[in-house]
C-alpha atoms as a PDB file:
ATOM      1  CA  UNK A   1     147.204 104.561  58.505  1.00  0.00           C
ATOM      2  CA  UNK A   2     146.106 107.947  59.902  1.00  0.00           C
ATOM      3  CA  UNK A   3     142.526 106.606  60.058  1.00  0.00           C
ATOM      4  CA  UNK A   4     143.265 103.651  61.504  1.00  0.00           C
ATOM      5  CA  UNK A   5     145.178 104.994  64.474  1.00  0.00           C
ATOM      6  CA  UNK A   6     142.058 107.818  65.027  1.00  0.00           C
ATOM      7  CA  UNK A   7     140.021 105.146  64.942  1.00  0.00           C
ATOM      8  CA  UNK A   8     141.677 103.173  67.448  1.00  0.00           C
ATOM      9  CA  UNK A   9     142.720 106.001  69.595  1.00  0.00           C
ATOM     10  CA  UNK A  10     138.418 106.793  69.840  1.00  0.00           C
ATOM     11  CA  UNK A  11     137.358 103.464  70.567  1.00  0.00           C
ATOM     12  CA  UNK A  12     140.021 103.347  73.070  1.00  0.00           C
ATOM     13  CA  UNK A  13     138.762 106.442  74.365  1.00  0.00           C
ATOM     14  CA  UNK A  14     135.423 105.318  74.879  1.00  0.00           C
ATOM     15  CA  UNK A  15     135.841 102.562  76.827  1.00  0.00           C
ATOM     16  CA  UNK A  16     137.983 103.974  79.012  1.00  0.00           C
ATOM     17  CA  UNK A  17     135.615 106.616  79.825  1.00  0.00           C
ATOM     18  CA  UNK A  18     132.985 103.695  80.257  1.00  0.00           C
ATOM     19  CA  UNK A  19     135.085 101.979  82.636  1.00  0.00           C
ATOM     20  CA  UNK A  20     135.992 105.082  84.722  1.00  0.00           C
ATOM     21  CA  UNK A  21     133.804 105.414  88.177  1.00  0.00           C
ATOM     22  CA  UNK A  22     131.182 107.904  87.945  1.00  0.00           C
ATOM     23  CA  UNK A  23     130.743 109.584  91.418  1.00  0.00           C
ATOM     24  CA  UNK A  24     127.860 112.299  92.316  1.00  0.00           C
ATOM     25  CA  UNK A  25     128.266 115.354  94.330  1.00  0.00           C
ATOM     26  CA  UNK A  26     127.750 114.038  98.014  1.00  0.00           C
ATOM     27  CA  UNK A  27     125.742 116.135 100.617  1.00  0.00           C
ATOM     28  CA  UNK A  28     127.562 118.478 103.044  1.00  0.00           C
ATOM     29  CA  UNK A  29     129.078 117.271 106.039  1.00  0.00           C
ATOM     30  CA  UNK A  30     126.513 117.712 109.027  1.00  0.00           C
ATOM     31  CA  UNK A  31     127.274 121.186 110.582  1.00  0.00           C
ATOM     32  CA  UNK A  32     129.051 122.337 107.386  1.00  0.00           C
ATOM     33  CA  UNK A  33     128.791 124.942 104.246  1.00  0.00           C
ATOM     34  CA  UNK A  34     125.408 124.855 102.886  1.00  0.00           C
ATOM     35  CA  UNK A  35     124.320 126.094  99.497  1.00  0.00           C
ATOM     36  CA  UNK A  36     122.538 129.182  99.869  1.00  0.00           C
ATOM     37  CA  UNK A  37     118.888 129.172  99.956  1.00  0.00           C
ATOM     38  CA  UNK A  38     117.710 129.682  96.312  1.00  0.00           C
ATOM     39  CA  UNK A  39     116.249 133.325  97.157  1.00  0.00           C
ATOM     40  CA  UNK A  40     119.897 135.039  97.873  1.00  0.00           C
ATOM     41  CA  UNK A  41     120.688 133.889  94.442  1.00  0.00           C
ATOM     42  CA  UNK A  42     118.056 135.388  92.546  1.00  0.00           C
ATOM     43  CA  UNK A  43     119.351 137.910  90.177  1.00  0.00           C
ATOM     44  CA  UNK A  44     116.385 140.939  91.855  1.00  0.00           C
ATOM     45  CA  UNK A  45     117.844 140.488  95.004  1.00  0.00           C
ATOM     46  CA  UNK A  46     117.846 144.130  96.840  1.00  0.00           C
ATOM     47  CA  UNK A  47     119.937 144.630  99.996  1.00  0.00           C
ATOM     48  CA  UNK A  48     117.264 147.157 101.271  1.00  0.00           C
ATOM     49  CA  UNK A  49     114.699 147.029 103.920  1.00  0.00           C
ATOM     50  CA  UNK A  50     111.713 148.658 104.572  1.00  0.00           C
ATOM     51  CA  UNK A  51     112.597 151.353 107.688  1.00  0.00           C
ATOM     52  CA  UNK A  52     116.385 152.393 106.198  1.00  0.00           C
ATOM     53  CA  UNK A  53     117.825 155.536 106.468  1.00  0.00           C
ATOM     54  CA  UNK A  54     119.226 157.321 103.629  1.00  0.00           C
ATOM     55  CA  UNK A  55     122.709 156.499 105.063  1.00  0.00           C
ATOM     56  CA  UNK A  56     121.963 152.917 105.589  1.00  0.00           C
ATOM     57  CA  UNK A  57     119.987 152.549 101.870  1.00  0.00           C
ATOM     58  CA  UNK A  58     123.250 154.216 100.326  1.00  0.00           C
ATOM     59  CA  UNK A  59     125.810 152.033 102.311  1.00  0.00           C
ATOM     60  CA  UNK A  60     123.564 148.710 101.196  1.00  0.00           C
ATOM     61  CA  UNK A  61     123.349 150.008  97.759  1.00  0.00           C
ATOM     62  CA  UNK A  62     127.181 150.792  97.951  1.00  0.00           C
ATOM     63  CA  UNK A  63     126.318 154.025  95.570  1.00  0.00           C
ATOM     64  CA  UNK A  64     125.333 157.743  96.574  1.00  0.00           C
ATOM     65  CA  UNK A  65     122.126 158.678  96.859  1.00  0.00           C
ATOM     66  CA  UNK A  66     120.716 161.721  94.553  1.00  0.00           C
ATOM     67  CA  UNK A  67     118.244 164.127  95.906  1.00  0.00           C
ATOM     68  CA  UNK A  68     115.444 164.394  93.446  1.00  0.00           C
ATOM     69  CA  UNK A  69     112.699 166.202  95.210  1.00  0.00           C
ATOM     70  CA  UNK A  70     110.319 166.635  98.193  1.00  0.00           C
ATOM     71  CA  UNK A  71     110.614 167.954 101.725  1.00  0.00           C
ATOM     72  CA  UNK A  72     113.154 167.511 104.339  1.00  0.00           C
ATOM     73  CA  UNK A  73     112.298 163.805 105.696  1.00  0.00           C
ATOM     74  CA  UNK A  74     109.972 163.088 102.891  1.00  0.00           C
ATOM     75  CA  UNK A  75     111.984 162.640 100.341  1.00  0.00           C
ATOM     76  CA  UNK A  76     112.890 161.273  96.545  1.00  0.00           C
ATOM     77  CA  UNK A  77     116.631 160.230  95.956  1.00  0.00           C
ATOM     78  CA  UNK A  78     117.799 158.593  92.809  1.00  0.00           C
ATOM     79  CA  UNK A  79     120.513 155.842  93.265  1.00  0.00           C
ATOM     80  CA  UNK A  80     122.236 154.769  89.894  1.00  0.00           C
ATOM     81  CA  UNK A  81     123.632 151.176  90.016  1.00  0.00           C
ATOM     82  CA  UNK A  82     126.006 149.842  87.721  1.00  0.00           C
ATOM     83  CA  UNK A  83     125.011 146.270  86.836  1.00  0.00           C
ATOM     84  CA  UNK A  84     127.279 145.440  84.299  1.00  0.00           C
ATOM     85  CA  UNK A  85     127.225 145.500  80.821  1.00  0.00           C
ATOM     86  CA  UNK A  86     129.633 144.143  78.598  1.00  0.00           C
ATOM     87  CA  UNK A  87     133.291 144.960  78.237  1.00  0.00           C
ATOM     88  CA  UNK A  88     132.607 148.402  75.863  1.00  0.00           C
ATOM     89  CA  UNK A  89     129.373 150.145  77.392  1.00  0.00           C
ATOM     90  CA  UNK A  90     128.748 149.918  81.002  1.00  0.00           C
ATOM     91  CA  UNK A  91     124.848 149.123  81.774  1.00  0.00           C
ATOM     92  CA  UNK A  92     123.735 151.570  84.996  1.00  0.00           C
ATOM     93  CA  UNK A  93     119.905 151.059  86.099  1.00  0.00           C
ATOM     94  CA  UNK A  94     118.162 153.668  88.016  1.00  0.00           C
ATOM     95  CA  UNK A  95     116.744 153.259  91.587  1.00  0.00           C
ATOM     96  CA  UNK A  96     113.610 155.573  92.824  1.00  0.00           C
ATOM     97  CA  UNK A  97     113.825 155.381  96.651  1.00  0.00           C
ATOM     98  CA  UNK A  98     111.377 157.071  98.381  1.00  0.00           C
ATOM     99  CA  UNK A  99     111.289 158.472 102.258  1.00  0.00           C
ATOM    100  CA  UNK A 100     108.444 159.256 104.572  1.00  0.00           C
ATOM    101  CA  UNK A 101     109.391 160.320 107.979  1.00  0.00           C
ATOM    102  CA  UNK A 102     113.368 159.894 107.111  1.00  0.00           C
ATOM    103  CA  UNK A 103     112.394 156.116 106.855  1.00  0.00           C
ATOM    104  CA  UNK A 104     112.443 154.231 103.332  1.00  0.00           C
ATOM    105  CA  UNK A 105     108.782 153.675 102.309  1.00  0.00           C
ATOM    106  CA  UNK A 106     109.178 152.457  98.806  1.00  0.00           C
ATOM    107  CA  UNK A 107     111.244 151.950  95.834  1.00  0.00           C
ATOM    108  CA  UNK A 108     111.236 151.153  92.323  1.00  0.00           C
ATOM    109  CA  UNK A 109     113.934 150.507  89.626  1.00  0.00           C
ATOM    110  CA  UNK A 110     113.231 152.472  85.831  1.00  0.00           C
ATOM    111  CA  UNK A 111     114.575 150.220  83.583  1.00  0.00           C
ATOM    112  CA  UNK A 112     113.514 152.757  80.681  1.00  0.00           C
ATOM    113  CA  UNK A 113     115.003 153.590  77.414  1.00  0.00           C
ATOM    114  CA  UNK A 114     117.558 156.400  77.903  1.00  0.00           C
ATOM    115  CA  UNK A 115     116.077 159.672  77.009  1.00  0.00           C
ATOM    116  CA  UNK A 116     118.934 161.197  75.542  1.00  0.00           C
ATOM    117  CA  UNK A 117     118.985 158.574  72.514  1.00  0.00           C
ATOM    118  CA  UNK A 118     115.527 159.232  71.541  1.00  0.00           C
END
């Protein structure tokens, strides 16, 4: 009996979903939300341009900058960004930033093993 009423129960299932409307997402109304362009959802996507200050590349960054070396105006800092991880460790990447004139010139992210485990 148990099989029979699973049996019927799936087939009535079926059908039902076969006879239900399918619908596709329409476009957006004309002068309404688009999707963002498929660059500002890239996963490498850094707030910082080329001509920053160190007070504008740490607000964008929304960490403190680190001095590392160099003179005043020319410049290494060292930004740490937290970028997750799971629920136990928290995963923090480094960020080289690197200032000529007081201006950003550079940067590069040191995705490295961490030294102290080695």
């Amino acid at each position: 009996m148990k099989t029979f009423v699973a049996t019927v129960f799936t087939t009535v299932a079926l059908i039902g979903g076969a006879l239900a409307p399918a619908s596709a997402q329409g476009l957006p109304p004309t002068g309404g939300p688009y999707p963002p362009p498929f660059t500002a959802t890239l996963s490498n996507n850094v707030p910082l341009v080329f001509g920053m200050d160190a007070e504008d590349a740490a607000r964008a960054l929304g960490t403190p900058l680190n001095y590392v070396r160099g003179r005043p105006g020319d410049e290494i800092f060292l930004a740490f960004r937290n970028v997750g991880g799971s629920g136990l460790f928290l995963h923090k990447d480094r960020l080289y930033l690197l200032f000529r004139k007081s201006r950003l010139a550079g940067w590069k992210g040191d995705w490295g093993h961490n030294w102290m485990w080695q």
